[in-house]
N, C-alpha and C. Protein backbone atom coordinates (compact mmCIF):
# COMPACT_ATOMS: atom_id res chain seq x y z
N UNK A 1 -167.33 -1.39 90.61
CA UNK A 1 -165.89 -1.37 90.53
C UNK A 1 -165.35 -0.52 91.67
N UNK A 2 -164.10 -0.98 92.05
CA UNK A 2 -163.85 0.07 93.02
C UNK A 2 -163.37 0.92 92.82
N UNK A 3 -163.20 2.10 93.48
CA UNK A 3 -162.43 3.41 92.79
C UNK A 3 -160.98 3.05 92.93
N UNK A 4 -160.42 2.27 94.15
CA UNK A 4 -158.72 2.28 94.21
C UNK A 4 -158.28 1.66 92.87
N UNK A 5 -159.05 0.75 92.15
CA UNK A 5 -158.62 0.05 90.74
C UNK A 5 -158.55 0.91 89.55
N UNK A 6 -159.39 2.04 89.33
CA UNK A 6 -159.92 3.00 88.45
C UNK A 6 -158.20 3.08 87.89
N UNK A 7 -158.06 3.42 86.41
CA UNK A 7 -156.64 4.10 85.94
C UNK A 7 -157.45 5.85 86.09
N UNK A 8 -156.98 6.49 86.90
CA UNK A 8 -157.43 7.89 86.08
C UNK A 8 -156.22 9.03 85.85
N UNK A 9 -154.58 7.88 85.51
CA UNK A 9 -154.22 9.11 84.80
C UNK A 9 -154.68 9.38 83.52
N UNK A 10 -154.64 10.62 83.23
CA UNK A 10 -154.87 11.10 82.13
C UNK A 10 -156.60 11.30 81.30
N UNK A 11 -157.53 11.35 82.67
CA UNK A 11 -158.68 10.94 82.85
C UNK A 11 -159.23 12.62 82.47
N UNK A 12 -160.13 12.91 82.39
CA UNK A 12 -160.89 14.51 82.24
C UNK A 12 -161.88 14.55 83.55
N UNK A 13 -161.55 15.84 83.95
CA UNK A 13 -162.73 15.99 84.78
C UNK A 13 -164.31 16.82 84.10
N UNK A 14 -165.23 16.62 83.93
CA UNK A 14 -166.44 17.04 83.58
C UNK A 14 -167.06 17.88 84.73
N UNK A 15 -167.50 17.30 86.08
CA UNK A 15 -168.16 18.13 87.09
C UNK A 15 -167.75 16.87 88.04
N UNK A 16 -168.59 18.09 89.09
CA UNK A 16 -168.56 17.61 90.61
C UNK A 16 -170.27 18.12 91.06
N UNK A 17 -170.84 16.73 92.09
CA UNK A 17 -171.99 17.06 92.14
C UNK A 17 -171.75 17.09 93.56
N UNK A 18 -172.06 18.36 94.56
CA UNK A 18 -172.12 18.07 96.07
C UNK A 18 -173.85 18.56 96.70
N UNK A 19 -174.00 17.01 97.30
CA UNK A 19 -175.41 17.20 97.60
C UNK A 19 -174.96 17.27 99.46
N UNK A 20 -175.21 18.79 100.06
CA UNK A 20 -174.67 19.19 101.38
C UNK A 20 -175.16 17.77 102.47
N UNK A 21 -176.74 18.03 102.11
CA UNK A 21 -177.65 17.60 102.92
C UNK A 21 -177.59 15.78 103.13
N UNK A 22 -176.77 15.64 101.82
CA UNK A 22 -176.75 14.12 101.89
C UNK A 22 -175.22 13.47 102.52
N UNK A 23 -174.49 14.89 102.57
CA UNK A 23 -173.21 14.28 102.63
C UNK A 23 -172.65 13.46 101.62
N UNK A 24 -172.63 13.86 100.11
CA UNK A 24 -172.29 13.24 99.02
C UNK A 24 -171.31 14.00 98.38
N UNK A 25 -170.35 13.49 97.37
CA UNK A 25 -169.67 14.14 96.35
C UNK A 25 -169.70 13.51 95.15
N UNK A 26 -170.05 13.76 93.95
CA UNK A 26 -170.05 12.59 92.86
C UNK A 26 -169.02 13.77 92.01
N UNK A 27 -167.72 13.27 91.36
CA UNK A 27 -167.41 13.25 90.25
C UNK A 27 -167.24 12.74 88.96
N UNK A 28 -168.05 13.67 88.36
CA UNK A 28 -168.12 13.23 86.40
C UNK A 28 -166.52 13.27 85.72
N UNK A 29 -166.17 12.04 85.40
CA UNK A 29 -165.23 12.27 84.32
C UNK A 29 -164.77 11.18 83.69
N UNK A 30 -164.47 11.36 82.33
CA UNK A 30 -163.98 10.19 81.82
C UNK A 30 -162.76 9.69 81.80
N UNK A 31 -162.42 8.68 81.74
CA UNK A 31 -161.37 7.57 81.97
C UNK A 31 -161.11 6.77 80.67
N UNK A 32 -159.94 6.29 80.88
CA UNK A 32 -159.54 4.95 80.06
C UNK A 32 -159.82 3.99 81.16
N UNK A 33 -160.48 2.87 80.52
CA UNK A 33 -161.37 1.83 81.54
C UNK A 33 -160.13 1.38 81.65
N UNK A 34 -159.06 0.48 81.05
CA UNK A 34 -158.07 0.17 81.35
C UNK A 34 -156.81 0.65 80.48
N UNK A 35 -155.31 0.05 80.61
CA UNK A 35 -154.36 0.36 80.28
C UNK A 35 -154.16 0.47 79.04
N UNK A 36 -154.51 -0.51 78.25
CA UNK A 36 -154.96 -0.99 76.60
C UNK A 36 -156.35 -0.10 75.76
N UNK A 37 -156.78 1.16 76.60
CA UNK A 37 -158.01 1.37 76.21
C UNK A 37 -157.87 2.56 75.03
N UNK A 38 -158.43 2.72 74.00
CA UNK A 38 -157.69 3.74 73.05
C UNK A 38 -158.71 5.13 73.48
N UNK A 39 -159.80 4.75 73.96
CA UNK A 39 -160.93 5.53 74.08
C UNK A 39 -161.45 5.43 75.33
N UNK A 40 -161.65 7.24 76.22
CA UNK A 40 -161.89 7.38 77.13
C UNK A 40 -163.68 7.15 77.71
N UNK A 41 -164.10 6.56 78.51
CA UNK A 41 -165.37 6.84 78.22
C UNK A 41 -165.78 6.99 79.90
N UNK A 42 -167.29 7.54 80.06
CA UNK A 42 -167.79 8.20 81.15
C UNK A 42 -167.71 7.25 82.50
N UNK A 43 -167.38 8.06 83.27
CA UNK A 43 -167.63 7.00 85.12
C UNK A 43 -167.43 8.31 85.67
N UNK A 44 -168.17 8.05 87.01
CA UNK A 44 -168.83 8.27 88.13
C UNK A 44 -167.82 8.07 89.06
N UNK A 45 -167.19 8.63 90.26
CA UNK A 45 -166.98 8.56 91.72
C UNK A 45 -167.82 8.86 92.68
N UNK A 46 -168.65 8.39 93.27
CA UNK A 46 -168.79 8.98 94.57
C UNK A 46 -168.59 8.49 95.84
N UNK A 47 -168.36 9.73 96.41
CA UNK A 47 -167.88 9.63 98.02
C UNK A 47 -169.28 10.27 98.94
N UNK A 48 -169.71 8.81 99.78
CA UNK A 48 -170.44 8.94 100.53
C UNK A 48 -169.97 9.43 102.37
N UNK A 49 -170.54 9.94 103.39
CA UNK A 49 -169.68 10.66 104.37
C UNK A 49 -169.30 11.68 104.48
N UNK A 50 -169.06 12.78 103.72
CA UNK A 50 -168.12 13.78 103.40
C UNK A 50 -168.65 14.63 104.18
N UNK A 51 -167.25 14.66 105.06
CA UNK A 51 -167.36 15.89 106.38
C UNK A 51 -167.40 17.40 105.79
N UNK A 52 -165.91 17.09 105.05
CA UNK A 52 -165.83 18.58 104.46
C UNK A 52 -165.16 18.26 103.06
N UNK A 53 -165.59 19.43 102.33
CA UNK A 53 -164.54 19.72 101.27
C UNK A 53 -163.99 20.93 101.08
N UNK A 54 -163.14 20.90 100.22
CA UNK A 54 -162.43 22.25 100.31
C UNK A 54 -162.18 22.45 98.04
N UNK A 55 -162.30 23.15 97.54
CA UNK A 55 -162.27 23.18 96.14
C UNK A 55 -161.63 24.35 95.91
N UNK A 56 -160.41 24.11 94.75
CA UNK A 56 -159.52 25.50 94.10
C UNK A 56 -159.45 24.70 92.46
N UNK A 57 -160.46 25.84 91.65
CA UNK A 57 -160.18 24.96 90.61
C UNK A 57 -160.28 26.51 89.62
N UNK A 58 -159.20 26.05 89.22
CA UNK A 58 -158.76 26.67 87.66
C UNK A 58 -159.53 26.37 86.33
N UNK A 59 -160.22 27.08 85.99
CA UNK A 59 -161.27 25.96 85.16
C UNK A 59 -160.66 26.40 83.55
N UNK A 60 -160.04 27.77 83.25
CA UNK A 60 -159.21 27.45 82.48
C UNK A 60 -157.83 26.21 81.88
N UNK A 61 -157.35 26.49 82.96
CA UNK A 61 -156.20 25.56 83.01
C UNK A 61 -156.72 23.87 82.76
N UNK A 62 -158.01 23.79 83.57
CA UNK A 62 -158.45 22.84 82.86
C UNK A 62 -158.92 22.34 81.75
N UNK A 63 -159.47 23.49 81.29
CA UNK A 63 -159.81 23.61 79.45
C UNK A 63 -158.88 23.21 78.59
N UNK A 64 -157.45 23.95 78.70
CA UNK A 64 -156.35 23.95 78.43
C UNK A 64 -156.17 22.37 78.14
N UNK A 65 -155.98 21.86 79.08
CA UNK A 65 -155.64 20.32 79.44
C UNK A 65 -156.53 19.33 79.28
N UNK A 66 -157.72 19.35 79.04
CA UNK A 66 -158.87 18.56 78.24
C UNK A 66 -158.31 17.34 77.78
N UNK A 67 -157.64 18.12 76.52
CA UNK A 67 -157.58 16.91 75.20
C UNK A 67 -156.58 15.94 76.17
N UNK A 68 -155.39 16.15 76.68
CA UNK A 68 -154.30 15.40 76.92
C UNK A 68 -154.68 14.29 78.39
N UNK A 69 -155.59 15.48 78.84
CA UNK A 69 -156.11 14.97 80.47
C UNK A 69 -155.81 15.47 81.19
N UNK A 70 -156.79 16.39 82.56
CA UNK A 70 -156.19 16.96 83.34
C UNK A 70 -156.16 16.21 84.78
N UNK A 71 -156.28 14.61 84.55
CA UNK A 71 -156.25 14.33 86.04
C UNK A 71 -154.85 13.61 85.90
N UNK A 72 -154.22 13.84 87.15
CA UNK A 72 -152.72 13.11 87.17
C UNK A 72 -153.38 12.13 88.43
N UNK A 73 -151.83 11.28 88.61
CA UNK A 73 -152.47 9.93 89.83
C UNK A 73 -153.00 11.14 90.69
């Protein structure tokens, strides 16, 4: 599937896997597969290439926001 199709408002983030050496980023989190979906369930992103990243993460604030979802578009 491609990622531009993915819905992930309201998606959870779980983790981020960065493998340096491979130039990889995989993020864990679940989604509503589509618009109609009552139940979120697990997918995968990854981004192959990755020059750089840069990460600021609040991991409270994300706790916080779990249940409702903390990913916006």
């Amino acid at each position: 599937m491609n990622p531009e199709n993915l819905e992930l408002h309201d998606a959870t983030i779980h983790g981020m896997i960065v493998n340096y050496s491979e130039r990889t980023v995989v993020l864990r989190l679940e989604i509503y597969a589509d618009l109609d979906a009552k139940k979120r369930v697990a997918a995968e992103i990854r981004f192959s290439g990755v020059e750089r990243l840069s990460d600021v993460s609040d991991f409270g604030s994300l706790a916080d926001n779990r249940t409702a979802g903390n990913v916006t578009y």
